[in-house]
N, C-alpha and C. Protein backbone atom coordinates (compact mmCIF):
# COMPACT_ATOMS: atom_id res chain seq x y z
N UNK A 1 33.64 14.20 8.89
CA UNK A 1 33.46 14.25 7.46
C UNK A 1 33.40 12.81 6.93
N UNK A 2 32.39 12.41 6.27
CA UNK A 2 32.46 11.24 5.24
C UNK A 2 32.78 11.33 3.88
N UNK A 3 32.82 10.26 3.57
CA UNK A 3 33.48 9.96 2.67
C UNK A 3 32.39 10.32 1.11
N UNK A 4 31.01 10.66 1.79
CA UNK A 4 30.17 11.46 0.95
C UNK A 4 30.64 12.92 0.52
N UNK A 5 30.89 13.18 1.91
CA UNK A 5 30.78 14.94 2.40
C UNK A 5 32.28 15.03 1.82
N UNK A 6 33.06 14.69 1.39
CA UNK A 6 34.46 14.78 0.89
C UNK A 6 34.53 14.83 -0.61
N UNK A 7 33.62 13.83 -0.86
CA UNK A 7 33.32 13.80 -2.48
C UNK A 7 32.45 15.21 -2.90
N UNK A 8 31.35 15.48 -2.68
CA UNK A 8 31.24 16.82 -2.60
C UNK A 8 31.77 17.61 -2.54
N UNK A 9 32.62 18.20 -1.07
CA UNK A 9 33.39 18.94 -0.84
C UNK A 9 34.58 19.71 -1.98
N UNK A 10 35.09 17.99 -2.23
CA UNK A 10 36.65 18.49 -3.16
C UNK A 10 36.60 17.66 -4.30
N UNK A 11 35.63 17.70 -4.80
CA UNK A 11 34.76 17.03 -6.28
C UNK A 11 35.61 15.56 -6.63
N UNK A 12 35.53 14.80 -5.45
CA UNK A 12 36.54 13.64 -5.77
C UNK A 12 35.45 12.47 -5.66
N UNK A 13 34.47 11.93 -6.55
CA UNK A 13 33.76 11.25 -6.62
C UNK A 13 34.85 9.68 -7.26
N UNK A 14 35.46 9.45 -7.50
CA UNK A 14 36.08 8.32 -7.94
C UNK A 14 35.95 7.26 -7.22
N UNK A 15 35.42 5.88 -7.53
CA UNK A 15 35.86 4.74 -6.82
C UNK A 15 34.32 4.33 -6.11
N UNK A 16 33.24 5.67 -6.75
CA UNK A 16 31.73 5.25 -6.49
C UNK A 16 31.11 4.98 -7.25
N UNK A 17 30.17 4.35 -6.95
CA UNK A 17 29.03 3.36 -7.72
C UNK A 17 28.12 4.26 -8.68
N UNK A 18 27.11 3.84 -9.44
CA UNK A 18 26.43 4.59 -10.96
C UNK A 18 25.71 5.71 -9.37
N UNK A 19 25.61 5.11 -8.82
CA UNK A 19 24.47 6.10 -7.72
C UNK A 19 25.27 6.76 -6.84
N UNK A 20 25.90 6.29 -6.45
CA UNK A 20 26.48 7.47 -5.40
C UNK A 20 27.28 8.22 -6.13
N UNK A 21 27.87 8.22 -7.09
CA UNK A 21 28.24 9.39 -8.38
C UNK A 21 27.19 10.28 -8.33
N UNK A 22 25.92 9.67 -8.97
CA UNK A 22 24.83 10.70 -9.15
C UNK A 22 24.50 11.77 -8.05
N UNK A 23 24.74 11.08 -6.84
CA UNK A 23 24.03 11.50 -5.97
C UNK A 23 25.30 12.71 -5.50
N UNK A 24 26.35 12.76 -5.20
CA UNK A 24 27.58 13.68 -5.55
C UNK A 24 27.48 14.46 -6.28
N UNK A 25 26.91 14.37 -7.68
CA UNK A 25 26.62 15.33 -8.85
C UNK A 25 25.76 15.95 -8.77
N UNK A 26 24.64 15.65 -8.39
CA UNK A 26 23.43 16.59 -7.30
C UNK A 26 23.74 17.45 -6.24
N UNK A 27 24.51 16.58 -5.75
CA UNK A 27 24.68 18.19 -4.46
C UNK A 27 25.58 18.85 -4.73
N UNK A 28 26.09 18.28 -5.57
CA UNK A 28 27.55 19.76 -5.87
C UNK A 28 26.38 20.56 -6.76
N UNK A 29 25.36 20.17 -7.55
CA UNK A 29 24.71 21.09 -8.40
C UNK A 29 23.78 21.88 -7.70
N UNK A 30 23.22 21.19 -6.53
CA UNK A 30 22.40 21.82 -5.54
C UNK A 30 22.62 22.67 -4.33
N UNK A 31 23.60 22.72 -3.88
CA UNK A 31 24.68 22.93 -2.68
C UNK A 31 25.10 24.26 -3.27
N UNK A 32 24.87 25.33 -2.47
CA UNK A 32 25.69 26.97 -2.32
C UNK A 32 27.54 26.45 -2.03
N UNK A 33 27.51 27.52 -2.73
CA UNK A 33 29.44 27.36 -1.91
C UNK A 33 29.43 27.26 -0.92
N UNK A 34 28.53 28.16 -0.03
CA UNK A 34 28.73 28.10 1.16
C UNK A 34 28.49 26.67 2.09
N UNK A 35 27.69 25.91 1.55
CA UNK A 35 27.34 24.75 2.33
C UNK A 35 28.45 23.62 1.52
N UNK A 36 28.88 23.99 0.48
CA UNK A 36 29.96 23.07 0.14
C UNK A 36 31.62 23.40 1.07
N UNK A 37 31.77 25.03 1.07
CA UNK A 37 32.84 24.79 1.81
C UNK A 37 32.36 24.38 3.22
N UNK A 38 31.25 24.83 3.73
CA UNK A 38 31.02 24.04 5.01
C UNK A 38 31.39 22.09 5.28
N UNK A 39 30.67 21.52 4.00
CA UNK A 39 31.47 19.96 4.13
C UNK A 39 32.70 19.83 4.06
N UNK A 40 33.31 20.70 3.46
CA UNK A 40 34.64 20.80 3.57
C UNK A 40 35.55 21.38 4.77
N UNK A 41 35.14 21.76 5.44
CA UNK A 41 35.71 22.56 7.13
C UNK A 41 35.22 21.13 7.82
N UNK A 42 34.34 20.13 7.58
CA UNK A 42 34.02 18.87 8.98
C UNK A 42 35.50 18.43 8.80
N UNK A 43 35.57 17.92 10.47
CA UNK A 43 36.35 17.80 10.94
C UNK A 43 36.34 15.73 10.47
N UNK A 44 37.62 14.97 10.78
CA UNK A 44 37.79 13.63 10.20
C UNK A 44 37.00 13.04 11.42
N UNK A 45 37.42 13.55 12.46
CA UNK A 45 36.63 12.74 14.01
C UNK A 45 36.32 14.45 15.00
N UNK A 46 35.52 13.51 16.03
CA UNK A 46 35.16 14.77 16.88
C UNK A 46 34.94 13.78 18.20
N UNK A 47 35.25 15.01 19.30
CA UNK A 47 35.25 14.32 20.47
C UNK A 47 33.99 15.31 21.13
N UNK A 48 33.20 14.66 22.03
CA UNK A 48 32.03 14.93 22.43
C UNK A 48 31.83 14.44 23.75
N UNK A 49 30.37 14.69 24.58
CA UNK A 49 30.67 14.58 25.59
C UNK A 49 31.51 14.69 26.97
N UNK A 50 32.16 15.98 27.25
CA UNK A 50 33.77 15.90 27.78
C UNK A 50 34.19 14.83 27.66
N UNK A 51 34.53 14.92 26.07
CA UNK A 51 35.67 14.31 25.47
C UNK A 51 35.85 12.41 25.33
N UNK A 52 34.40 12.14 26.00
CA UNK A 52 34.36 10.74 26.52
C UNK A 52 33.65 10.25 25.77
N UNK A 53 33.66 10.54 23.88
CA UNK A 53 32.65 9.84 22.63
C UNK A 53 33.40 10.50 21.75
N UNK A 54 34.25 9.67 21.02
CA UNK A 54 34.81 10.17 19.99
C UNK A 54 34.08 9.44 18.59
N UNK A 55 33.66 10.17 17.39
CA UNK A 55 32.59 10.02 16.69
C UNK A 55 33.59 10.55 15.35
N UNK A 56 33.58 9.24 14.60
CA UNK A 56 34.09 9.42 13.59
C UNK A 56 32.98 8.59 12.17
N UNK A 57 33.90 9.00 11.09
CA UNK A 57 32.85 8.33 9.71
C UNK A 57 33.32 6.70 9.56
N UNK A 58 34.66 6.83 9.28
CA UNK A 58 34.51 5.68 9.21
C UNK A 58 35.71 4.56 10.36
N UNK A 59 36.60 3.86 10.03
CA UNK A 59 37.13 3.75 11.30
C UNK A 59 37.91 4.67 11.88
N UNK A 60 38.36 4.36 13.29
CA UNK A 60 39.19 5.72 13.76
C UNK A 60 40.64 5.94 13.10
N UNK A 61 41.03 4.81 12.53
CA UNK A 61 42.58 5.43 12.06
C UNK A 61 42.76 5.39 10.40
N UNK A 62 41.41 4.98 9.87
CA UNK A 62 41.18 5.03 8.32
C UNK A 62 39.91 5.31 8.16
N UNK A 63 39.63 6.66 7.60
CA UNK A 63 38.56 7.36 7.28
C UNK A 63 37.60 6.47 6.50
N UNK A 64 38.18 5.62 5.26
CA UNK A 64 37.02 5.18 4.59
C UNK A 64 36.91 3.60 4.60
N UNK A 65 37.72 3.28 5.91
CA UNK A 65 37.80 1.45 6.25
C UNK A 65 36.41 1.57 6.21
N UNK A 66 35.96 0.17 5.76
CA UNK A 66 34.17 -0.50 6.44
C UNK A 66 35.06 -1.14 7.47
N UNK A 67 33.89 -0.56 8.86
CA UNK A 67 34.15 -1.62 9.88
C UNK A 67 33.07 -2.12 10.57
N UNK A 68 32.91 -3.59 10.28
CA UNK A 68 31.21 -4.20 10.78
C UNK A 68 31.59 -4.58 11.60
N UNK A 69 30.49 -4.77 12.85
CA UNK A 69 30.10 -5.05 14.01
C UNK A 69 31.24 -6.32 14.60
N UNK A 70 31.04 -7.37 13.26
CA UNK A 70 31.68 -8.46 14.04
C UNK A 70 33.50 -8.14 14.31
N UNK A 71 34.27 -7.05 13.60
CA UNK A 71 35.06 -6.74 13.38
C UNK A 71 35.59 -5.55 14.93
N UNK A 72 34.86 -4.95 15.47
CA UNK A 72 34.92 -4.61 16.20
C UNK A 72 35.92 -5.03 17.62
N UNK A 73 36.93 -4.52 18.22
CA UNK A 73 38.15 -4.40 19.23
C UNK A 73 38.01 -3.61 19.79
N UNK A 74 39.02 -3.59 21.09
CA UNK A 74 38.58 -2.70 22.03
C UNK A 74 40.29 -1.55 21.63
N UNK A 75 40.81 -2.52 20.64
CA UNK A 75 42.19 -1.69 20.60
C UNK A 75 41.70 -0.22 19.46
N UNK A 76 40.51 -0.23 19.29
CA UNK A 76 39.79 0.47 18.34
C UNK A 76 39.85 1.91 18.99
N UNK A 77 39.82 1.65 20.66
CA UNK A 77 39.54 2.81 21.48
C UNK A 77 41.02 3.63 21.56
N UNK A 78 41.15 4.70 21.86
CA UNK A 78 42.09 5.71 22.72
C UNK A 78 41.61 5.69 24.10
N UNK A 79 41.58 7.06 24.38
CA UNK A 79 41.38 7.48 25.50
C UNK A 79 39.75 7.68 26.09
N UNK A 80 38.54 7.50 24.65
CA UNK A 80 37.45 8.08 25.13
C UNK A 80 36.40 6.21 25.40
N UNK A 81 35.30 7.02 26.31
CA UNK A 81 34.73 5.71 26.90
C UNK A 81 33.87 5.21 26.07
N UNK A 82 33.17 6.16 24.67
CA UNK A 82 32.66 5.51 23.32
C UNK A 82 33.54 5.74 22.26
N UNK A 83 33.57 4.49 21.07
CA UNK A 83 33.61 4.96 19.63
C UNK A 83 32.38 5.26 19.19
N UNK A 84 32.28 5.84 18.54
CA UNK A 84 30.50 6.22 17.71
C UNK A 84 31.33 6.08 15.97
N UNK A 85 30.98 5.00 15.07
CA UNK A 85 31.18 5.11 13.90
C UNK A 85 29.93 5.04 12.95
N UNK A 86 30.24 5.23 11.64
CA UNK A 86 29.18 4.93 10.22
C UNK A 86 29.40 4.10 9.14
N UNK A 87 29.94 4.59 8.29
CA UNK A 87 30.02 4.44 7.25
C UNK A 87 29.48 2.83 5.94
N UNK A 88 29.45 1.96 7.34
CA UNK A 88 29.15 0.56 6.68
C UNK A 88 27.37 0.85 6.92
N UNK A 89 26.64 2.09 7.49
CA UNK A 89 25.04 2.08 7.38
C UNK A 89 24.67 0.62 8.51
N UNK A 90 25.48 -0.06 8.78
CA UNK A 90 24.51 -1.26 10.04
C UNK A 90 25.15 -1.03 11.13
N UNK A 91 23.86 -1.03 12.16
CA UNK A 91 23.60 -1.06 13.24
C UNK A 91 24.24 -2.29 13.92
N UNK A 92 25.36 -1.81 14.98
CA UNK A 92 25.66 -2.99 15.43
C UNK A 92 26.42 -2.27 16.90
N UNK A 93 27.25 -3.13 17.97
CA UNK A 93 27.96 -2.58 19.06
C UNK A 93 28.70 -3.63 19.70
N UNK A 94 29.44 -3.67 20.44
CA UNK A 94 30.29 -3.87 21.57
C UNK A 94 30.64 -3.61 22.77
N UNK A 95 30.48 -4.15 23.64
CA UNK A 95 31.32 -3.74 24.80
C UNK A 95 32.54 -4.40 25.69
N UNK A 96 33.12 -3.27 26.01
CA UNK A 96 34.87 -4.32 26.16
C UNK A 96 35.31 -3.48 27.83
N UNK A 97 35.64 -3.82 28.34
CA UNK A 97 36.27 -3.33 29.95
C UNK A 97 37.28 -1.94 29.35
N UNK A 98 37.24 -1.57 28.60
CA UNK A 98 37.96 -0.28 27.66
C UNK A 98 36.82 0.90 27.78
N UNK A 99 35.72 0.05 27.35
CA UNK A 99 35.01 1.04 26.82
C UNK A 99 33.82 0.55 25.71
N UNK A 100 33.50 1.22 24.79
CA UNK A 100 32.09 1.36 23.94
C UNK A 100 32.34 1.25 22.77
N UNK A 101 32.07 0.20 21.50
CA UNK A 101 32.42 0.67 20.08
C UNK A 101 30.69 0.41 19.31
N UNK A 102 30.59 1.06 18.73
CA UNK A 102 29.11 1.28 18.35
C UNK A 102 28.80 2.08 16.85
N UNK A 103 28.17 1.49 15.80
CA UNK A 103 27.43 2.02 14.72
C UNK A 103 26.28 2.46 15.34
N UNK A 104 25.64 3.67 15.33
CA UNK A 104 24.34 3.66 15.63
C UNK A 104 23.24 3.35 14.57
N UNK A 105 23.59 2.55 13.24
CA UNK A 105 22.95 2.49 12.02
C UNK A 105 22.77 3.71 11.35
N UNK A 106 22.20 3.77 10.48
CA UNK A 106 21.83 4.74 9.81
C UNK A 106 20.40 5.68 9.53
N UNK A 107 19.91 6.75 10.06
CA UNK A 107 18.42 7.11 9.91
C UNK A 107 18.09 7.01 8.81
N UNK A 108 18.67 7.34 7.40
CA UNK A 108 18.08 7.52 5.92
C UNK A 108 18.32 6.18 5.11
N UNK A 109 19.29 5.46 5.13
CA UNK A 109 19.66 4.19 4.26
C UNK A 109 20.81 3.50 4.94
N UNK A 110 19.81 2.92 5.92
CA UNK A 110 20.56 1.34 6.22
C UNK A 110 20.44 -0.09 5.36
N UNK A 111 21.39 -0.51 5.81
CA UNK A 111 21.92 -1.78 4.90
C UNK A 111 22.19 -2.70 5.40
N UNK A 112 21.34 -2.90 6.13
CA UNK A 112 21.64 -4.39 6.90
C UNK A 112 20.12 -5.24 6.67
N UNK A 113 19.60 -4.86 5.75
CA UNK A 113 18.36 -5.76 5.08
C UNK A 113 17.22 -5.19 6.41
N UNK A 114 17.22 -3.78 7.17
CA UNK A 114 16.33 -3.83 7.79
C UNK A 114 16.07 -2.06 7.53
N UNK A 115 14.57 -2.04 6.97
CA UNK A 115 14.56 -0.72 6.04
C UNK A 115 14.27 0.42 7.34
N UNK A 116 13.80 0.13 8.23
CA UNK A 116 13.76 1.13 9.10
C UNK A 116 14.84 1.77 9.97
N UNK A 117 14.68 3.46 9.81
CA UNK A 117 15.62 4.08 10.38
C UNK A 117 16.37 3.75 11.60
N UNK A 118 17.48 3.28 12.10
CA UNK A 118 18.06 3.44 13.45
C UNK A 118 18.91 4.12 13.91
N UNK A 119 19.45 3.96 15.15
CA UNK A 119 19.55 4.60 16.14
C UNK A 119 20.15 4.09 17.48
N UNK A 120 20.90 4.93 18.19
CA UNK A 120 20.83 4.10 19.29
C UNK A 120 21.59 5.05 20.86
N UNK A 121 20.83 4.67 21.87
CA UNK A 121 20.79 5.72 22.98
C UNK A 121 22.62 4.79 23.55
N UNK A 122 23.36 5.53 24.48
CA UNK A 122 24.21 5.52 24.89
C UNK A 122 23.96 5.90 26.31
N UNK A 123 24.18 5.22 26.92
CA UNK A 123 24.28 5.92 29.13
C UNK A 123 25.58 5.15 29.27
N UNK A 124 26.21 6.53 29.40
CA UNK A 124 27.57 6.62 29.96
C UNK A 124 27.97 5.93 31.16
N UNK A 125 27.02 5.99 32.12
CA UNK A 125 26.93 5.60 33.46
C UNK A 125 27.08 4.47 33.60
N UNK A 126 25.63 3.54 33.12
CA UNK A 126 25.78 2.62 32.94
C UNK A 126 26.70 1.48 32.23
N UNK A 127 27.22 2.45 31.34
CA UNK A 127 27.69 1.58 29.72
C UNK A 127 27.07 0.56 29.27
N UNK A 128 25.40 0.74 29.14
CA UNK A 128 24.53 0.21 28.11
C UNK A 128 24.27 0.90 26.90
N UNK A 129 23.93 -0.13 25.68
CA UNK A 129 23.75 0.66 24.79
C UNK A 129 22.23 0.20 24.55
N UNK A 130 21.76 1.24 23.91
CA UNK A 130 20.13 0.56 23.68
C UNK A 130 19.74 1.25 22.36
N UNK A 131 20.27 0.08 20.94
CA UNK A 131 19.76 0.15 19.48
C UNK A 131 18.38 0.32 19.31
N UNK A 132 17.91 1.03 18.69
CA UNK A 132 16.52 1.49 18.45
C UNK A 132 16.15 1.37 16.96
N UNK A 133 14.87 1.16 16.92
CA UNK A 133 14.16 1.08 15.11
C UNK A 133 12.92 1.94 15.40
N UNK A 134 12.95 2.23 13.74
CA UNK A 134 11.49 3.15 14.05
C UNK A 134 10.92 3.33 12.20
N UNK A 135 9.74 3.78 12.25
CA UNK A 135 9.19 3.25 10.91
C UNK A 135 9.26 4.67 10.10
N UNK A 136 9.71 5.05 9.08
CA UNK A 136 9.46 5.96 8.10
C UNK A 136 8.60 5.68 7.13
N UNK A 137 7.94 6.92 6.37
CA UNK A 137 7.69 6.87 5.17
C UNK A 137 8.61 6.81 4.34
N UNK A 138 8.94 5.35 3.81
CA UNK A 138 9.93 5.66 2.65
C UNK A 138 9.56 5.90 1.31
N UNK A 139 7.81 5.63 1.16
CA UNK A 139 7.06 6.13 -0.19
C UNK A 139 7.62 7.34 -0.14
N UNK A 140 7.18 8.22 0.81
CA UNK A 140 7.53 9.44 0.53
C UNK A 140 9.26 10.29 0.14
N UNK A 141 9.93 9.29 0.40
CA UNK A 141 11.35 9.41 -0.32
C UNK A 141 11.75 8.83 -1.21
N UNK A 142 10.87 7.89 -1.95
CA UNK A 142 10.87 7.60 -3.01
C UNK A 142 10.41 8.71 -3.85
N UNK A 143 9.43 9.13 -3.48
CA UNK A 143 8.89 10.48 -5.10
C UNK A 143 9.49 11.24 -4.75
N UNK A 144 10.31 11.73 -3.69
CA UNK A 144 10.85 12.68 -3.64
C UNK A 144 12.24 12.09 -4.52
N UNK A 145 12.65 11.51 -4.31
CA UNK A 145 14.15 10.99 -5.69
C UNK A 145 13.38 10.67 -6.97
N UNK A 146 12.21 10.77 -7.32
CA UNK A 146 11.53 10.21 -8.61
C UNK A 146 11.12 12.00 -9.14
N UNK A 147 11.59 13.05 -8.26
CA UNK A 147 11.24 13.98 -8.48
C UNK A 147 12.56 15.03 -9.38
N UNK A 148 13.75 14.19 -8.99
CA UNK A 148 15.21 14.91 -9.00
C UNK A 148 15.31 13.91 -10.43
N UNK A 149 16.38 14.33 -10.43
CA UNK A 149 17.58 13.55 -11.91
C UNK A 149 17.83 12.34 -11.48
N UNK A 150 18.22 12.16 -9.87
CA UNK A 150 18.61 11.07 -9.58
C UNK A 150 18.21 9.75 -10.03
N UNK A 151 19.04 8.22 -9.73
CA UNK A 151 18.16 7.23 -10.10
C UNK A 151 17.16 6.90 -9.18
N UNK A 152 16.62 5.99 -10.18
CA UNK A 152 15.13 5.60 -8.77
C UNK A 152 15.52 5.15 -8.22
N UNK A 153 16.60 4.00 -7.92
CA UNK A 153 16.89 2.81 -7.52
C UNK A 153 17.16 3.55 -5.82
N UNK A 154 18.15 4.79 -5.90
CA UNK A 154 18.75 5.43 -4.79
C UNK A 154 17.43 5.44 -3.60
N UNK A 155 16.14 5.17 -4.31
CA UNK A 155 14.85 5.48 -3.39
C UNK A 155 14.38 3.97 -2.55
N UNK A 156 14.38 3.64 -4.28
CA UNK A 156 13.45 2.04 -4.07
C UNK A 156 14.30 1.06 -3.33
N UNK A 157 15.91 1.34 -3.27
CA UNK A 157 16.17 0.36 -2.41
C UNK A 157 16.03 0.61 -0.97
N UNK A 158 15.63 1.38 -0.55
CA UNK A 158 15.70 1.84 1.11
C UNK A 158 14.33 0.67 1.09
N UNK A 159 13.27 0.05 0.49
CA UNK A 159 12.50 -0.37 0.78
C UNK A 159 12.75 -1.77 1.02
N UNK A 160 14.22 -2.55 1.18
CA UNK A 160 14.73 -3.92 1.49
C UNK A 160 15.72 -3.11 2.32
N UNK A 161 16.18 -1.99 2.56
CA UNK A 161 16.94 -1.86 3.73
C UNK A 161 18.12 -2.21 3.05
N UNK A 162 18.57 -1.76 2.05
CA UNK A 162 19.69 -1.60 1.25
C UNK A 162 20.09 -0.12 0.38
């Protein structure tokens, strides 16, 4: 669960920006109960892979820490051989004789000044990671937010990768 999917969930938008308010106020207006109590049943972390990728929103022992790349430890880990985190939207990783700590960026709105969607493959085996980019239409998610209540801005900035 993020710290989006929470604000939704249990209508606790406080402490967000003119846009990510809006954008909260939209899906609670757009969103069935049913898909709202569904954001509300995600779990804070999840373990994956037999159990060897634990995948959380934001850091592992504080849900809504930002934790960037350069910030990254290996004391970050438990028991599993990846972290998989989000919430700061940039693409970044590590590797430590522990194990794996890794943003895979963000597909819809990254923020690391690079507008295209990322991504990034994981081999266990190996313990390489291999960050990936790839090109969207973001015109086309622009009229699609020029189409809603929302602000424009929530569109037009994906086009600096912010």
């Amino acid at each position: 669960m993020g710290n989006h999917d929470r604000a939704v969930a249990f209508d606790q938008a406080y402490g967000f920006n003119d846009m990510a308010a809006a954008a909260v106020d939209h899906a609670r207006e757009t969103c069935s109960d049913d898909q709202i109590e569904w954001l509300g049943d995600l779990p804070e972390q999840r373990l994956v892979c037999d159990d060897r990728m634990k995948v959380v929103h934001g850091h592992p022992h504080d849900p809504d820490r930002y934790t960037y790349p350069e910030e990254y430890h290996a004391d970050m880990l438990d028991d599993e051989d990846v972290l998989v985190m989000g919430h700061t939207h940039v693409q970044g990783h590590e590797i430590f004789d522990e194990g794996l700590v890794l943003n895979p960026g963000s597909v819809g709105q990254p923020r690391d000044s690079d507008p295209r969607a990322a991504y990034s493959l994981v081999d266990f085996d190996s313990q390489e990671i291999e960050a990936r980019r790839v090109e969207y239409d973001i015109d086309r998610v622009v009229d699609a937010v020029r189409d809603t209540d929302l602000p424009l801005r929530i569109g037009t900035r994906l086009r600096s990768g912010q």
